[in-house]
C-alpha atoms as a PDB file:
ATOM      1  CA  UNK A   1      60.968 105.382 105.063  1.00  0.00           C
ATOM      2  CA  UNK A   2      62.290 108.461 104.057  1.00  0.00           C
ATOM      3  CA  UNK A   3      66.193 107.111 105.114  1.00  0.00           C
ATOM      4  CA  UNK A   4      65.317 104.273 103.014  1.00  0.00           C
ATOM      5  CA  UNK A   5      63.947 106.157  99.519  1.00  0.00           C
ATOM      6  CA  UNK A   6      67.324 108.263  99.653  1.00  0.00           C
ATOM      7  CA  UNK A   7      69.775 105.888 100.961  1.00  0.00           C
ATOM      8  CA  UNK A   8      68.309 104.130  97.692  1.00  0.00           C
ATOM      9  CA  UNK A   9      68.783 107.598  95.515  1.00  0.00           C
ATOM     10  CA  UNK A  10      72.449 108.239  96.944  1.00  0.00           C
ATOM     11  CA  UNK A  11      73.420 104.442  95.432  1.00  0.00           C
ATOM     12  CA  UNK A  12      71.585 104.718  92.498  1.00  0.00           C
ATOM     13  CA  UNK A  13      73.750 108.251  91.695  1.00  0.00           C
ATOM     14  CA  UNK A  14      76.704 106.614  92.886  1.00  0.00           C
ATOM     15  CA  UNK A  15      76.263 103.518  90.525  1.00  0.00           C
ATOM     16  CA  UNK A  16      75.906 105.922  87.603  1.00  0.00           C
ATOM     17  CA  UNK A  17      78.906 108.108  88.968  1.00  0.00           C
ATOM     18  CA  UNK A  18      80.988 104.648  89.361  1.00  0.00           C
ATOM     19  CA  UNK A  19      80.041 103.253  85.694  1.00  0.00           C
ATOM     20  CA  UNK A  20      81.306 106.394  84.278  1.00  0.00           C
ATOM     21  CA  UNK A  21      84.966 106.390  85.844  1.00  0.00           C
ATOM     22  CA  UNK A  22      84.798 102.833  84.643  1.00  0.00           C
ATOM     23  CA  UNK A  23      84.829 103.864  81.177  1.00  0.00           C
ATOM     24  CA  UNK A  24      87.769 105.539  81.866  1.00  0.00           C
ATOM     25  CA  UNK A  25      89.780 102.704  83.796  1.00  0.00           C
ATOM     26  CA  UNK A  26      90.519  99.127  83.028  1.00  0.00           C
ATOM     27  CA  UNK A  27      89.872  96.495  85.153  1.00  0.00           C
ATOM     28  CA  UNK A  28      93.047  94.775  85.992  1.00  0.00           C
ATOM     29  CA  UNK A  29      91.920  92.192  88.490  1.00  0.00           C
ATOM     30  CA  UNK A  30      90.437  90.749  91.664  1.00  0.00           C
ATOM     31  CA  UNK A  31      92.068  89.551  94.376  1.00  0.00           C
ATOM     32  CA  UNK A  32      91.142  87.969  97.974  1.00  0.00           C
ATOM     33  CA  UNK A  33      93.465  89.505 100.639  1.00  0.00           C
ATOM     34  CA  UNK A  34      94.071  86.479 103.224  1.00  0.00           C
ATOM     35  CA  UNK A  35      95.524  86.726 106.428  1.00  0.00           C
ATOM     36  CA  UNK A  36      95.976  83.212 108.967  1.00  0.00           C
ATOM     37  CA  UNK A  37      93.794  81.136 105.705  1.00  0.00           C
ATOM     38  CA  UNK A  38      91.017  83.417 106.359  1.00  0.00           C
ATOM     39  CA  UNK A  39      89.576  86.082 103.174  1.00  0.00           C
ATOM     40  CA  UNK A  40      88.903  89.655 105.435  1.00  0.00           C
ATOM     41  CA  UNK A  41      88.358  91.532 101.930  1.00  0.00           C
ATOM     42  CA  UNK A  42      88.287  91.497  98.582  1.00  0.00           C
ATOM     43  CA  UNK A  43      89.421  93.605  96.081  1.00  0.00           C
ATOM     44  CA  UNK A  44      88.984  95.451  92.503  1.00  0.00           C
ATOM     45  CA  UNK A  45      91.677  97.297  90.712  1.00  0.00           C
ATOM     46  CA  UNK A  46      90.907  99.583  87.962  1.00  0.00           C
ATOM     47  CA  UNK A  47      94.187 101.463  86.265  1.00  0.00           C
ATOM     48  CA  UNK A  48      94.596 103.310  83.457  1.00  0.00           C
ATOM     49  CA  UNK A  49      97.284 101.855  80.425  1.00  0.00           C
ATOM     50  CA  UNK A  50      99.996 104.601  79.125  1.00  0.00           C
ATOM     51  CA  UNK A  51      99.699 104.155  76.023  1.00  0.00           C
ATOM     52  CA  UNK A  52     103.089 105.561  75.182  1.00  0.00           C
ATOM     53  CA  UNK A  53     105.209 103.120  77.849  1.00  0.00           C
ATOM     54  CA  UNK A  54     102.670 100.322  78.191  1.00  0.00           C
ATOM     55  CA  UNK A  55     102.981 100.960  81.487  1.00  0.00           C
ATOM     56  CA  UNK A  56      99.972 101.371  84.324  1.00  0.00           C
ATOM     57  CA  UNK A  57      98.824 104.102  86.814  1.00  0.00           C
ATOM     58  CA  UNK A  58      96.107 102.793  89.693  1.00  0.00           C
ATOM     59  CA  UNK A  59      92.791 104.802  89.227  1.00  0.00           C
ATOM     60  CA  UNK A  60      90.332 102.940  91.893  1.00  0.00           C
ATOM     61  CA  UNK A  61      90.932 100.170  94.054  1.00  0.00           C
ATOM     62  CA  UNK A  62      87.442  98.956  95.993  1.00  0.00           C
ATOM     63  CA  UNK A  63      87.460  96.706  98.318  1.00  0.00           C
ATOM     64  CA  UNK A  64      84.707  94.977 100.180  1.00  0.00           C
ATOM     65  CA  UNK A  65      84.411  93.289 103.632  1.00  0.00           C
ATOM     66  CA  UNK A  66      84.217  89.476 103.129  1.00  0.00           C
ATOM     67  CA  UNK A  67      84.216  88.628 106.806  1.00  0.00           C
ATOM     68  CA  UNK A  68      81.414  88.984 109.515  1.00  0.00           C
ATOM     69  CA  UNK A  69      82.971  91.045 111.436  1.00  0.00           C
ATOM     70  CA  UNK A  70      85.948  93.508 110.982  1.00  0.00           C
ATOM     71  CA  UNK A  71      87.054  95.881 114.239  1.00  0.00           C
ATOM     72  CA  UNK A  72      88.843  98.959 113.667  1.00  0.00           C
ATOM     73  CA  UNK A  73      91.622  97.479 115.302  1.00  0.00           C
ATOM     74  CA  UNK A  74      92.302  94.760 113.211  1.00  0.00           C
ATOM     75  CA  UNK A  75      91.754  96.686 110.395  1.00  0.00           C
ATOM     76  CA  UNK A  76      94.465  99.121 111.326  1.00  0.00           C
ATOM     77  CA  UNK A  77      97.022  96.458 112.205  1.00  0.00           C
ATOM     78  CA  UNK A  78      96.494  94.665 108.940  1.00  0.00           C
ATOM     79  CA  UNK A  79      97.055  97.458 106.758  1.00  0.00           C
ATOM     80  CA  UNK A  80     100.016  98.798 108.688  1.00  0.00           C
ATOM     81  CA  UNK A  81     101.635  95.629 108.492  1.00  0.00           C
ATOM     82  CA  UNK A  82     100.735  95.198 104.904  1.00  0.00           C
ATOM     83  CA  UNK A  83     102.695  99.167 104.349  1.00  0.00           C
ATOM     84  CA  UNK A  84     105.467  98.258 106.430  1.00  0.00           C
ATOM     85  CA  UNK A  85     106.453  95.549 104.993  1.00  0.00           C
ATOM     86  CA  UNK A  86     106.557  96.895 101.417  1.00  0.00           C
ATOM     87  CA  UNK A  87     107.519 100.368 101.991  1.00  0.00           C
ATOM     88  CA  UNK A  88     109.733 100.331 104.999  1.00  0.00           C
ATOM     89  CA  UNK A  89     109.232 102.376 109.061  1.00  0.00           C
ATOM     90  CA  UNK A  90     110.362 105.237 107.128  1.00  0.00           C
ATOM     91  CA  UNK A  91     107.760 105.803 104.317  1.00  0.00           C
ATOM     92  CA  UNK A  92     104.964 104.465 106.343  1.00  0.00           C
ATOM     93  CA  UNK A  93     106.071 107.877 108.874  1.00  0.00           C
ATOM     94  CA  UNK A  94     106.132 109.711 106.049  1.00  0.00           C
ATOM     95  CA  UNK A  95     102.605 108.917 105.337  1.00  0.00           C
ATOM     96  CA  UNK A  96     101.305 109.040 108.412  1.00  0.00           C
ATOM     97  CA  UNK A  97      98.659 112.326 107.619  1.00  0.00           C
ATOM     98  CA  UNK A  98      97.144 109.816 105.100  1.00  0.00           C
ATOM     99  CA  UNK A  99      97.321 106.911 106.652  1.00  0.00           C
ATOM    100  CA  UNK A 100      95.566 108.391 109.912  1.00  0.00           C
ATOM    101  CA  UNK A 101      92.501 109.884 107.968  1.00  0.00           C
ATOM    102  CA  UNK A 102      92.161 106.694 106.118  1.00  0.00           C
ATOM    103  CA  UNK A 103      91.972 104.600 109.319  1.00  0.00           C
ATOM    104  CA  UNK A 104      89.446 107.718 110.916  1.00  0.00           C
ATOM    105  CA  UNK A 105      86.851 107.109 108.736  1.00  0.00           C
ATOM    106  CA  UNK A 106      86.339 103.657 110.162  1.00  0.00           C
ATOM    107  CA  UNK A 107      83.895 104.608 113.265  1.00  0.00           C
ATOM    108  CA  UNK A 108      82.732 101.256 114.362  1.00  0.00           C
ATOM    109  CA  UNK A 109      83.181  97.748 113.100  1.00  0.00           C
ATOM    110  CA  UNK A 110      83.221  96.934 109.593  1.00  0.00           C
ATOM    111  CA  UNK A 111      80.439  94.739 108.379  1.00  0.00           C
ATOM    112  CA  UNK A 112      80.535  92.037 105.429  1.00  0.00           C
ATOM    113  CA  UNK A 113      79.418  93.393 102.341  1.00  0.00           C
ATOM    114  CA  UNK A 114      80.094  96.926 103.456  1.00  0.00           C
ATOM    115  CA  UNK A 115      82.352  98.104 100.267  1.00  0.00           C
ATOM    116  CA  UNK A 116      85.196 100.998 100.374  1.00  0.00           C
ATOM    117  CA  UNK A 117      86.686 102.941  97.631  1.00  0.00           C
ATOM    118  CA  UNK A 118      89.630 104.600  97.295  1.00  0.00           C
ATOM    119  CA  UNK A 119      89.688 106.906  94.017  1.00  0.00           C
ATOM    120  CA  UNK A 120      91.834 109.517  92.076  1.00  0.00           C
ATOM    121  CA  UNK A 121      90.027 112.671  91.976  1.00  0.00           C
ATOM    122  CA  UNK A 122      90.721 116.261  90.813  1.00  0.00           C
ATOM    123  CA  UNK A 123      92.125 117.198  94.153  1.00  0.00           C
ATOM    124  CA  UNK A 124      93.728 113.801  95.289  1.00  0.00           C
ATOM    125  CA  UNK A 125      92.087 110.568  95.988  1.00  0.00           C
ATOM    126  CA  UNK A 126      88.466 110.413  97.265  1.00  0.00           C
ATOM    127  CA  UNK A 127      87.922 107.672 100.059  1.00  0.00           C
ATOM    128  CA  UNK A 128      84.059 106.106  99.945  1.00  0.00           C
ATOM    129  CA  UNK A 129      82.056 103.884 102.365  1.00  0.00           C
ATOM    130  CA  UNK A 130      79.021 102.740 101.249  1.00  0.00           C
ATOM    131  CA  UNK A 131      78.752 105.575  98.612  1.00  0.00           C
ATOM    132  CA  UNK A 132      79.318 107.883 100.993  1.00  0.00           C
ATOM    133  CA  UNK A 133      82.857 110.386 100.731  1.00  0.00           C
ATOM    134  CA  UNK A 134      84.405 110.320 103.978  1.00  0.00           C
ATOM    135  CA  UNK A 135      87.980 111.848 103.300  1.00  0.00           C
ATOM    136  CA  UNK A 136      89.821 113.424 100.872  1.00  0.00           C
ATOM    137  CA  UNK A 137      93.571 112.396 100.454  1.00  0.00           C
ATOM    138  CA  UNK A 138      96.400 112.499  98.639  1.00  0.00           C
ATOM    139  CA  UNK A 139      96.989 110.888  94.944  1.00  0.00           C
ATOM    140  CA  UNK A 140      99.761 109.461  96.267  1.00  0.00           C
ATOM    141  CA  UNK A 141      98.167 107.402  99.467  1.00  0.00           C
ATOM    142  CA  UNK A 142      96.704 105.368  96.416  1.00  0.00           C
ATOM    143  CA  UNK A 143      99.687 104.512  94.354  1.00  0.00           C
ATOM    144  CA  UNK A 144     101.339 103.523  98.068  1.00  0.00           C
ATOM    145  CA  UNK A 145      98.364 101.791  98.813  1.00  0.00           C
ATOM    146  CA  UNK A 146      98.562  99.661  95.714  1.00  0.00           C
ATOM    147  CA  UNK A 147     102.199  99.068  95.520  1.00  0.00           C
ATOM    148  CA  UNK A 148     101.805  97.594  98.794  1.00  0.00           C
ATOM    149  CA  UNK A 149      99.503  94.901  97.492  1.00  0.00           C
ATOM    150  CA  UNK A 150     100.918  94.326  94.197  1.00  0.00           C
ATOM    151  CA  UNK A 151     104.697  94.928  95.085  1.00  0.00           C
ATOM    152  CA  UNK A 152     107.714  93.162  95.622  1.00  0.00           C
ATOM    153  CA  UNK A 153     106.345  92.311  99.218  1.00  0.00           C
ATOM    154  CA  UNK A 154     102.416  91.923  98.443  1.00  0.00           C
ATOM    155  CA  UNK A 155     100.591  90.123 101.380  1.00  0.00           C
ATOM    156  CA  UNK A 156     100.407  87.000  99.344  1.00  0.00           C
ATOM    157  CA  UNK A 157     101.518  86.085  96.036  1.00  0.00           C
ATOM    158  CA  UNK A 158      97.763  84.960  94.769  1.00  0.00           C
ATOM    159  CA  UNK A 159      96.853  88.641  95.947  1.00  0.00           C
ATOM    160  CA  UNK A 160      99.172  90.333  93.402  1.00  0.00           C
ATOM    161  CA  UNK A 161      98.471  87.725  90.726  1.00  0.00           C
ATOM    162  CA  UNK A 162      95.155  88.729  90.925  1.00  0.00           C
ATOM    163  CA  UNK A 163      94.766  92.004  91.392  1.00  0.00           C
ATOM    164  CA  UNK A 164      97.461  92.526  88.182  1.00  0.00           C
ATOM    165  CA  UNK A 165      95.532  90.068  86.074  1.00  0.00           C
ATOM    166  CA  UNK A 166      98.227  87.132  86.343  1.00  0.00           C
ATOM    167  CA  UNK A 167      95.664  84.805  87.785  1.00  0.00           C
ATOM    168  CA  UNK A 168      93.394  81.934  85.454  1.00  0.00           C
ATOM    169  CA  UNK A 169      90.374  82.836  84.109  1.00  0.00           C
ATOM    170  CA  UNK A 170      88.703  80.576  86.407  1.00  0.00           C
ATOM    171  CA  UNK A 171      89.670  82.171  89.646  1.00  0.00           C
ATOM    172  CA  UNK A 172      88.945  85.817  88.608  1.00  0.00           C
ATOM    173  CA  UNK A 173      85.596  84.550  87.387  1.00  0.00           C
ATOM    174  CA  UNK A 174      84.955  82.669  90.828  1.00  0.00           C
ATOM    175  CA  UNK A 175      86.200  86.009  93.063  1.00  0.00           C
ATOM    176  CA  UNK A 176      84.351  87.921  90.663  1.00  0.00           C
ATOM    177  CA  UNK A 177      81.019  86.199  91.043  1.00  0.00           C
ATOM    178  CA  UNK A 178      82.241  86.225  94.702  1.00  0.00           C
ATOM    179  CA  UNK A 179      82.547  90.259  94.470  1.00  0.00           C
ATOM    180  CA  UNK A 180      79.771  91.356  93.104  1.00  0.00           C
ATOM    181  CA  UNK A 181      77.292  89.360  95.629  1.00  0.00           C
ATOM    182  CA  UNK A 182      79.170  91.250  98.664  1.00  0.00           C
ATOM    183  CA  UNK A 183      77.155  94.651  98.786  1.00  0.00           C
ATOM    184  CA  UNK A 184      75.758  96.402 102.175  1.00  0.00           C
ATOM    185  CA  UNK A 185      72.058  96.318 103.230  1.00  0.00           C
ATOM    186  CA  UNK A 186      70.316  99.503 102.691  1.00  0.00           C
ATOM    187  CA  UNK A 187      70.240 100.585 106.925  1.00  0.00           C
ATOM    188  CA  UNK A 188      73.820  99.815 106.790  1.00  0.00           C
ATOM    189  CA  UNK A 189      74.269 102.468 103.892  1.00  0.00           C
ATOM    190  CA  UNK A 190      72.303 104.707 106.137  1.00  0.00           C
ATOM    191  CA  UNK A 191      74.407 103.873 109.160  1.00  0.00           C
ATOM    192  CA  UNK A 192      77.720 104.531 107.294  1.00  0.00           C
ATOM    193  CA  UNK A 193      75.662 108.343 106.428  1.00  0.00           C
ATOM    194  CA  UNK A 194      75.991 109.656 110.013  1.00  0.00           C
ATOM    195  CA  UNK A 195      79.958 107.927 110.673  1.00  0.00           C
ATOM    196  CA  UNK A 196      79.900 110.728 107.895  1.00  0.00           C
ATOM    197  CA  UNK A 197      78.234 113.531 110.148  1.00  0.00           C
ATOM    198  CA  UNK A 198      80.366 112.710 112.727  1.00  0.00           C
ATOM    199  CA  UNK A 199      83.983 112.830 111.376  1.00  0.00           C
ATOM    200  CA  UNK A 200      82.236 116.427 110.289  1.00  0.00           C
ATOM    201  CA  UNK A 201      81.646 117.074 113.572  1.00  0.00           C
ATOM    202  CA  UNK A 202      84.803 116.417 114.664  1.00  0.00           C
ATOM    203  CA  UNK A 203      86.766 118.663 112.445  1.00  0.00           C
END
């Protein structure tokens, strides 16, 4: 009971902390990444608009699990793929720090509804199960991260157009009904809590 009464606490906090930062950044878009016609997540991308060049910088991208079942395996393979193939071998060596505490603080299978967010912090990017900080990482990891999805090589083209705001107003309003009813169960919140004690553990 007790589990349950703060896991409750810890996502009531983090809802405040989240509607906050959304003051601050614009939603741009949703988007269903799709691999062999199946949806494994979707996503949310909040930037903020330069006002002086029009131009945008990513502030929080948050993506949740839209599949039963996703191993850390296949979650690894997907996103390596998806960084290869925009950035190049080269870059994706280059970020291989990042990339490896990114995939770390997946500890077990990821579960539908379970959500993750990557955001820009004071010190880099903070990386969130569950509303639970895993990792820390670098400001940059989330502009590659991004690019990746919305660049010249984005996993599909429906991906980019939504996630940039290109898509109709009738499929951002269908993935965004779509997005908001994908959230994890309160023992899962708790579960994700200790894959938190234990990447402690092992530093």
């Amino acid at each position: 009971m007790y589990r349950i009464v703060l896991s409750l606490i810890t996502a009531l906090t983090f809802s405040i902390s989240l509607s906050s930062h959304a003051a601050e950044a614009e939603l741009q878009g949703y988007g269903a990444f799709s691999n062999l016609n199946k949806d494994w997540m979707l996503m949310a991308l909040y930037s903020d608009i330069a006002d002086d060049t029009q131009s945008t910088k990513p502030q929080r991208l948050e993506i949740k699990i839209a599949t039963k079942k996703f191993s850390p395996r296949r979650f690894r393979s997907l996103w390596l793929e998806t960084f290869a193939v925009e950035h190049g071998t080269d870059k994706v060596e280059a970020m291989q720090g990042d990339l490896q505490k990114f995939f770390n603080i997946v500890q077990g299978p990821l579960k539908k509804g379970d959500t993750l967010i990557i955001e820009r912090s004071e010190f880099g990017a903070d990386i969130k199960i569950n509303y639970h900080t895993l990792a820390l990482i670098s400001d940059d990891f989330l502009d590659a991260m991004v690019q990746s999805l919305v660049g010249k090589h984005p996993p599909t083209q429906a991906l980019k157009a939504g996630l940039t705001g290109q898509a109709s107003l009738r499929e951002q309003t269908n993935l965004g009904i779509r997005f908001d009813r994908l959230e994890p169960t309160l023992p899962r919140i708790a579960e994700i809590s200790r894959w938190g004690k234990r990447i402690l553990a092992s530093k």
